[in-house]
PDB file of N, CA and C in Angstrom:
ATOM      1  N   UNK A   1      64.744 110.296  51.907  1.00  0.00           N
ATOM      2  CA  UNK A   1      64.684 109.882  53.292  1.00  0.00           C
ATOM      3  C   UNK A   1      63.537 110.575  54.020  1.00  0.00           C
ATOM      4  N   UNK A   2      63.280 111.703  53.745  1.00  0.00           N
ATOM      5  CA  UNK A   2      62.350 112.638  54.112  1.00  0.00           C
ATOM      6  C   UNK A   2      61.441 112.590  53.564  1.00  0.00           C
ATOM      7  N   UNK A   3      60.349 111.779  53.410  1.00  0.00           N
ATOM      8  CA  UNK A   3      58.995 112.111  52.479  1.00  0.00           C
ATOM      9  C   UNK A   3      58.021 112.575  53.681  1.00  0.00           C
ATOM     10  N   UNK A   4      56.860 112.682  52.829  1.00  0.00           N
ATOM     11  CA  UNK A   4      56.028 113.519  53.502  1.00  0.00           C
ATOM     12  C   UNK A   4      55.059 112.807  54.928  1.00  0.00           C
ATOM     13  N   UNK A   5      55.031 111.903  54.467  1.00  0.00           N
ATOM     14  CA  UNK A   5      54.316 110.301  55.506  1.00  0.00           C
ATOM     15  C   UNK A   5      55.676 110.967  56.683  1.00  0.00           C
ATOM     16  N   UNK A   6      56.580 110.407  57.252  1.00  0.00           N
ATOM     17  CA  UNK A   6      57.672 110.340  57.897  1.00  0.00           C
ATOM     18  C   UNK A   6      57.222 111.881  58.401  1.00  0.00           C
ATOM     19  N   UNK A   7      57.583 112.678  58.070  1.00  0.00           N
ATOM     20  CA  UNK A   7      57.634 114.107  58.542  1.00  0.00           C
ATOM     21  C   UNK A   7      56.399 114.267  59.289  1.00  0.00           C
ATOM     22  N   UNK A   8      55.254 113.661  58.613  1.00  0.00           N
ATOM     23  CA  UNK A   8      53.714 114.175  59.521  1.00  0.00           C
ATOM     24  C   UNK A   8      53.745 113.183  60.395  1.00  0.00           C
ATOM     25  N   UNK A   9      54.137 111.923  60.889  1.00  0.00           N
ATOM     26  CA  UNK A   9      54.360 111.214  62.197  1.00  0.00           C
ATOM     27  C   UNK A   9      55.514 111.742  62.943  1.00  0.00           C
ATOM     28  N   UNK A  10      56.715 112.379  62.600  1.00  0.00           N
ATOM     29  CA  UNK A  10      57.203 113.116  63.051  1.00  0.00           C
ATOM     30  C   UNK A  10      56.868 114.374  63.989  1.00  0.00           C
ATOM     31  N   UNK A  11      55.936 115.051  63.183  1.00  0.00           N
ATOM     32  CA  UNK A  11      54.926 116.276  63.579  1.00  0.00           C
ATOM     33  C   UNK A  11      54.039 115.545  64.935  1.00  0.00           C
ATOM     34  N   UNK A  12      53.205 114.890  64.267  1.00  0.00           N
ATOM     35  CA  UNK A  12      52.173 113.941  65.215  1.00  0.00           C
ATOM     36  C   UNK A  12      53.023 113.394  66.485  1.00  0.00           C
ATOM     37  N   UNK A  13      54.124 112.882  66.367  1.00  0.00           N
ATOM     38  CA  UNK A  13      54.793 112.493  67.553  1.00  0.00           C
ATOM     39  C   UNK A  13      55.088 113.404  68.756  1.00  0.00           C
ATOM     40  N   UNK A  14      56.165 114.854  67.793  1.00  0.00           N
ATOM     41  CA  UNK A  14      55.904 115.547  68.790  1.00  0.00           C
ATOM     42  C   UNK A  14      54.768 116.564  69.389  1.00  0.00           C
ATOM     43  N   UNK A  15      53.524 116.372  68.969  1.00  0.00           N
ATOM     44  CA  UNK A  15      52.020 117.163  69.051  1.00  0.00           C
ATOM     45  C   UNK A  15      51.541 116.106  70.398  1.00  0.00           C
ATOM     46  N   UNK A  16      51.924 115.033  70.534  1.00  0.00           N
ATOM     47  CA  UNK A  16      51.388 114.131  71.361  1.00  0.00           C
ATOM     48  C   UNK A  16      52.679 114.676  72.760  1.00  0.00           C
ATOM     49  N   UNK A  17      53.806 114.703  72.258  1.00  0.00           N
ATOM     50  CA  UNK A  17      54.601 114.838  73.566  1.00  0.00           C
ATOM     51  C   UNK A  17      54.070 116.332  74.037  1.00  0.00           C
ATOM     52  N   UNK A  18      53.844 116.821  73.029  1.00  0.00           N
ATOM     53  CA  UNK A  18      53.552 118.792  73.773  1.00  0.00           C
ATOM     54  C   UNK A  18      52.329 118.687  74.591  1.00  0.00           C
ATOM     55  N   UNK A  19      51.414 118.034  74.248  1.00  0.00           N
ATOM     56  CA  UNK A  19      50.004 117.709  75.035  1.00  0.00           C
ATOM     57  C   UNK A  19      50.094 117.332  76.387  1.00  0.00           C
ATOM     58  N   UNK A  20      51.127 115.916  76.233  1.00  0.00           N
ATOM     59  CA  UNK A  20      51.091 115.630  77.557  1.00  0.00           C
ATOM     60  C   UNK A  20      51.794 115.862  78.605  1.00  0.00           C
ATOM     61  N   UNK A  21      52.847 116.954  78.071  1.00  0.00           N
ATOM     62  CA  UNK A  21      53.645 117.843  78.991  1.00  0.00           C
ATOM     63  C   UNK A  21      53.121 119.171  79.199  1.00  0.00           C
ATOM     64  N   UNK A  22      52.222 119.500  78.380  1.00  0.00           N
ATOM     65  CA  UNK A  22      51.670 120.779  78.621  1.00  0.00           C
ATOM     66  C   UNK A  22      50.476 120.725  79.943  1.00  0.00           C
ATOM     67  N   UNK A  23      51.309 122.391  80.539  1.00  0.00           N
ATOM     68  CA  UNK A  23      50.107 122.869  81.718  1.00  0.00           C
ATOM     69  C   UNK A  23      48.787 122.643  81.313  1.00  0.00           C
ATOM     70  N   UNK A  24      47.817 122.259  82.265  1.00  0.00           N
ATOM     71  CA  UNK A  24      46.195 122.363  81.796  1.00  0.00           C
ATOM     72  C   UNK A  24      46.017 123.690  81.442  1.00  0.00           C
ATOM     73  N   UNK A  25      46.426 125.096  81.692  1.00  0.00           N
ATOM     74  CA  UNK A  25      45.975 126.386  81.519  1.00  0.00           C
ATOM     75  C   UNK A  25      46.155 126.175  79.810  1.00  0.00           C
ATOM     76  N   UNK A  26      47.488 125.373  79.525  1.00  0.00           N
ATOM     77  CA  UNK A  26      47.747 125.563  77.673  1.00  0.00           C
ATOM     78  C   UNK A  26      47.552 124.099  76.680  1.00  0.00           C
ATOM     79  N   UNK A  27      46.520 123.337  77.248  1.00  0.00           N
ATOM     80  CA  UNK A  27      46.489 122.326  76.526  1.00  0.00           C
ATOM     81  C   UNK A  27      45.365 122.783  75.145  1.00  0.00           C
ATOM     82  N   UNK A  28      43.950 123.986  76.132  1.00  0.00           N
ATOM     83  CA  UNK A  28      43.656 124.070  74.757  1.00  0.00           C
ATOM     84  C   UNK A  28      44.195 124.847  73.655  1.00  0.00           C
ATOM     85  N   UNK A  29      45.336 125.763  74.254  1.00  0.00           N
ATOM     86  CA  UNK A  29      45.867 125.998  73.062  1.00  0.00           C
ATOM     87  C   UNK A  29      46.905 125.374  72.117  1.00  0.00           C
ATOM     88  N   UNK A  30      47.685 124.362  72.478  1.00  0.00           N
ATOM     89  CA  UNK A  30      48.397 123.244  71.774  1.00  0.00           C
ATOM     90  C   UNK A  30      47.176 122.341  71.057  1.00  0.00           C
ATOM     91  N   UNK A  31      45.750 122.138  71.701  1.00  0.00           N
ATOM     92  CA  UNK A  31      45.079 121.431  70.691  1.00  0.00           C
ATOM     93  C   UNK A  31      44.697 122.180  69.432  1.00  0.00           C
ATOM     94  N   UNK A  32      44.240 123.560  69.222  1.00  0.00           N
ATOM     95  CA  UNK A  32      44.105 124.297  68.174  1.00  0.00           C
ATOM     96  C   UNK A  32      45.597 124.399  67.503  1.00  0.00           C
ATOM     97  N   UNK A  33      47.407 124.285  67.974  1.00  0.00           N
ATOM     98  CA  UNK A  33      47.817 124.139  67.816  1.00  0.00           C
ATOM     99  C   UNK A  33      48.165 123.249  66.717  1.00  0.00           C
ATOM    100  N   UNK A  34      47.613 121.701  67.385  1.00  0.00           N
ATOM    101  CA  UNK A  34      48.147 120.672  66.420  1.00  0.00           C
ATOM    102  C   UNK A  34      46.992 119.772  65.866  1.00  0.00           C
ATOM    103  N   UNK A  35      45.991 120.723  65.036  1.00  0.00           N
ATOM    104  CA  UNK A  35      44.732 119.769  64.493  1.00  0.00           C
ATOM    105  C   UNK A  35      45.636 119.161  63.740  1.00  0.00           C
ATOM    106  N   UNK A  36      44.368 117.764  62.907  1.00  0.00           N
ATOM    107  CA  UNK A  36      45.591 117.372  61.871  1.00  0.00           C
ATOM    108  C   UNK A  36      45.368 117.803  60.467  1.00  0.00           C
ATOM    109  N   UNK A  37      44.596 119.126  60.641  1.00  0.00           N
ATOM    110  CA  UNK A  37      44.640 120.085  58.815  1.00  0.00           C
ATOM    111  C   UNK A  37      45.962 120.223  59.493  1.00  0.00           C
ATOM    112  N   UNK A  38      46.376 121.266  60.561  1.00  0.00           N
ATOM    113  CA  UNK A  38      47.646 121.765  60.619  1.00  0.00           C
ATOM    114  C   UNK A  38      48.783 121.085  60.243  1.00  0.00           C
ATOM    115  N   UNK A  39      48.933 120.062  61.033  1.00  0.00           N
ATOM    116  CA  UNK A  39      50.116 119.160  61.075  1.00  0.00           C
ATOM    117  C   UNK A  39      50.409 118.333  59.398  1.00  0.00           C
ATOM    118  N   UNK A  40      49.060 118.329  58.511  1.00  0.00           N
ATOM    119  CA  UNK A  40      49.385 118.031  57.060  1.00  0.00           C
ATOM    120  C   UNK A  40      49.917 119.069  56.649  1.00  0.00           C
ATOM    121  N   UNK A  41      49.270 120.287  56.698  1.00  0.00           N
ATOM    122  CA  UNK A  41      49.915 121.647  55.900  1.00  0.00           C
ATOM    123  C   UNK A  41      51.375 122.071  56.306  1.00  0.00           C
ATOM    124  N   UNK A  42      51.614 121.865  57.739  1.00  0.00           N
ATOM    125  CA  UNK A  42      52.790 121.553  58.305  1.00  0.00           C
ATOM    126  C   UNK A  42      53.824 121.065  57.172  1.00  0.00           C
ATOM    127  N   UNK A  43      53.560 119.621  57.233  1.00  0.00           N
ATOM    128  CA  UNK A  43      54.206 118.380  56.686  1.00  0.00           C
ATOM    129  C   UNK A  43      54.393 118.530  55.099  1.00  0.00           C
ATOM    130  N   UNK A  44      53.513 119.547  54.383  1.00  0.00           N
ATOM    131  CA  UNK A  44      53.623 119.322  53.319  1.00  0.00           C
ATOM    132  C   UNK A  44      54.859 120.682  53.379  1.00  0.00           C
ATOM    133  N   UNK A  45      54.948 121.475  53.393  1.00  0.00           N
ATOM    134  CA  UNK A  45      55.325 122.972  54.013  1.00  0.00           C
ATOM    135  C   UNK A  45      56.687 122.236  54.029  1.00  0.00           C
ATOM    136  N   UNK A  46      57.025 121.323  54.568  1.00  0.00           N
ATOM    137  CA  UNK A  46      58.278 121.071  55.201  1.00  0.00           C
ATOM    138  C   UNK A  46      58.988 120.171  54.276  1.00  0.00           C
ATOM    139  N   UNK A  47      58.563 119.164  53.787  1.00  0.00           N
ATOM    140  CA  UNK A  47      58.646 118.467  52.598  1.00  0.00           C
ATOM    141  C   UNK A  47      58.846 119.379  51.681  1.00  0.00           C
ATOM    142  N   UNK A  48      58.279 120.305  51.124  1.00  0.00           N
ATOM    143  CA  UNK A  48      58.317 121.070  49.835  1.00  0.00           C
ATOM    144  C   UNK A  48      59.874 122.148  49.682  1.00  0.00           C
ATOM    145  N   UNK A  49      60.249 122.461  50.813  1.00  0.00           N
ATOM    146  CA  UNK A  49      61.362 123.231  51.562  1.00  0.00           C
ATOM    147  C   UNK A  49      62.696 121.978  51.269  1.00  0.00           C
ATOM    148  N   UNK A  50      62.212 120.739  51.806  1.00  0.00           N
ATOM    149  CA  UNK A  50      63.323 119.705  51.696  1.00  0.00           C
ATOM    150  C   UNK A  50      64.023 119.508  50.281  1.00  0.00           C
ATOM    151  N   UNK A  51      62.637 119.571  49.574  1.00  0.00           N
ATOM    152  CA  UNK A  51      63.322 119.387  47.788  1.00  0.00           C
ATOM    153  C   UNK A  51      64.507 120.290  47.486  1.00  0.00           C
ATOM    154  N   UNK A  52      64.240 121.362  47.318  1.00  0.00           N
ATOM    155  CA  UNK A  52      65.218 122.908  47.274  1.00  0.00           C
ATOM    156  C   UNK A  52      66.397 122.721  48.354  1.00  0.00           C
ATOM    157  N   UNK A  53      66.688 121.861  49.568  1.00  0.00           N
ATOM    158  CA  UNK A  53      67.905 122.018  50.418  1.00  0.00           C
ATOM    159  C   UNK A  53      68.677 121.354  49.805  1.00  0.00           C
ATOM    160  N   UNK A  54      70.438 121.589  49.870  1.00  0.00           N
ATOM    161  CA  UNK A  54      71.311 120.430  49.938  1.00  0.00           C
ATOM    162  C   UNK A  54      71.187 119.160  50.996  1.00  0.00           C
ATOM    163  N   UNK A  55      71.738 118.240  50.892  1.00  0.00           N
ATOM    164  CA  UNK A  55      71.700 117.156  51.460  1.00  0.00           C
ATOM    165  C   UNK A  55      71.835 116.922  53.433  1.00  0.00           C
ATOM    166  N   UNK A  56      72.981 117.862  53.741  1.00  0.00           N
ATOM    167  CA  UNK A  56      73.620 118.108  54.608  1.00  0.00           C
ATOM    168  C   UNK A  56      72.513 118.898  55.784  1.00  0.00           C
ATOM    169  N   UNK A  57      72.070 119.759  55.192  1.00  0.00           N
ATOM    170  CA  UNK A  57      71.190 120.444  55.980  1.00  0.00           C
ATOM    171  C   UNK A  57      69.375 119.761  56.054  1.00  0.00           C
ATOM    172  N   UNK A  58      69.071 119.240  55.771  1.00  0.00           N
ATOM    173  CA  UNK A  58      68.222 118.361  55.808  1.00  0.00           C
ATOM    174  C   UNK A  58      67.728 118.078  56.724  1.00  0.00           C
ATOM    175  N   UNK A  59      68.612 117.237  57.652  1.00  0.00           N
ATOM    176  CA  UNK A  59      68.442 116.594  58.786  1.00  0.00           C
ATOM    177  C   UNK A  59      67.722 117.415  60.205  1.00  0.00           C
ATOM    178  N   UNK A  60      68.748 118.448  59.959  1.00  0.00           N
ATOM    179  CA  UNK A  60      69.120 119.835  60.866  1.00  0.00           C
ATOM    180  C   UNK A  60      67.776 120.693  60.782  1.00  0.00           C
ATOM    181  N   UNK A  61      67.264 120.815  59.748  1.00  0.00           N
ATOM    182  CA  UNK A  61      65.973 121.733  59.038  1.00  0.00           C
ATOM    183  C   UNK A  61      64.799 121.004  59.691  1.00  0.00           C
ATOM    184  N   UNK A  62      64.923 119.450  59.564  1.00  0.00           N
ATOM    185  CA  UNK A  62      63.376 118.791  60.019  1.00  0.00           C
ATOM    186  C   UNK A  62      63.601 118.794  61.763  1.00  0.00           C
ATOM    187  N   UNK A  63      64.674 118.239  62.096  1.00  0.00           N
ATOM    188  CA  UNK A  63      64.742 118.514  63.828  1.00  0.00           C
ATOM    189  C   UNK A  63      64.209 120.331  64.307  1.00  0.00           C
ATOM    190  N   UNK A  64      64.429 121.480  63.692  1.00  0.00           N
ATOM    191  CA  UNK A  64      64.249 122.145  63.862  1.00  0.00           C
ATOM    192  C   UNK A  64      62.759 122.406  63.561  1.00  0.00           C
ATOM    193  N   UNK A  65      62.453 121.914  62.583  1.00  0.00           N
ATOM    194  CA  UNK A  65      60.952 122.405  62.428  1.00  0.00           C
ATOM    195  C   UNK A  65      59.958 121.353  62.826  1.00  0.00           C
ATOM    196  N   UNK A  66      60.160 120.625  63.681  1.00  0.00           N
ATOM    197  CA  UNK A  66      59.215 119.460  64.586  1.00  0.00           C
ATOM    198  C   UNK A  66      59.510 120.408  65.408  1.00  0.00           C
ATOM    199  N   UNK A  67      60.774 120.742  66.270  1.00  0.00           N
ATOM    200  CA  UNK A  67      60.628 121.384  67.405  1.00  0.00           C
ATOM    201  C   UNK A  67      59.847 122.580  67.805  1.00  0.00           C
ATOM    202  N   UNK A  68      60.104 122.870  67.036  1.00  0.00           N
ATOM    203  CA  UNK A  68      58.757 124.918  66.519  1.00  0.00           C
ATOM    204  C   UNK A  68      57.213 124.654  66.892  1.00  0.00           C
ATOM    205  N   UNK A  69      57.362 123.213  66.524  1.00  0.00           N
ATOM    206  CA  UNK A  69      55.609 122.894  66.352  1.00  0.00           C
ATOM    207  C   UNK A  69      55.259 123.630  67.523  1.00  0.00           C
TER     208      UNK A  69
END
């Protein structure tokens, strides 16, 4: 359910909401934030973690680690 495509539009989705809610004082730091080397290395990072979980926690693990971004 989790492949790696899904997770980096995931990432990308919320990199776009942090931008456009972010103060002007911190937009340039959310853009060094969320290049898209980051958000692949991210995505792969997160994917690779998914293999090794049980099923259950899964879900819980990727909501949490979009939100961190």
């Amino acid at each position: 359910m989790y492949n790696y495509s899904y997770v980096l539009e995931l990432l990308r989705a919320s990199a776009v909401d942090l931008q456009r809610n972010a103060l002007s004082s911190n937009k340039s730091q959310i853009e060094r934030m969320a290049t898209e080397r980051t958000l692949r290395n991210r995505a792969l990072v997160i994917t690779q973690r998914l293999q090794e979980m049980p099923e259950p926690k899964r879900h819980q693990y990727v909501a949490e680690a979009v939100r961190r971004l």
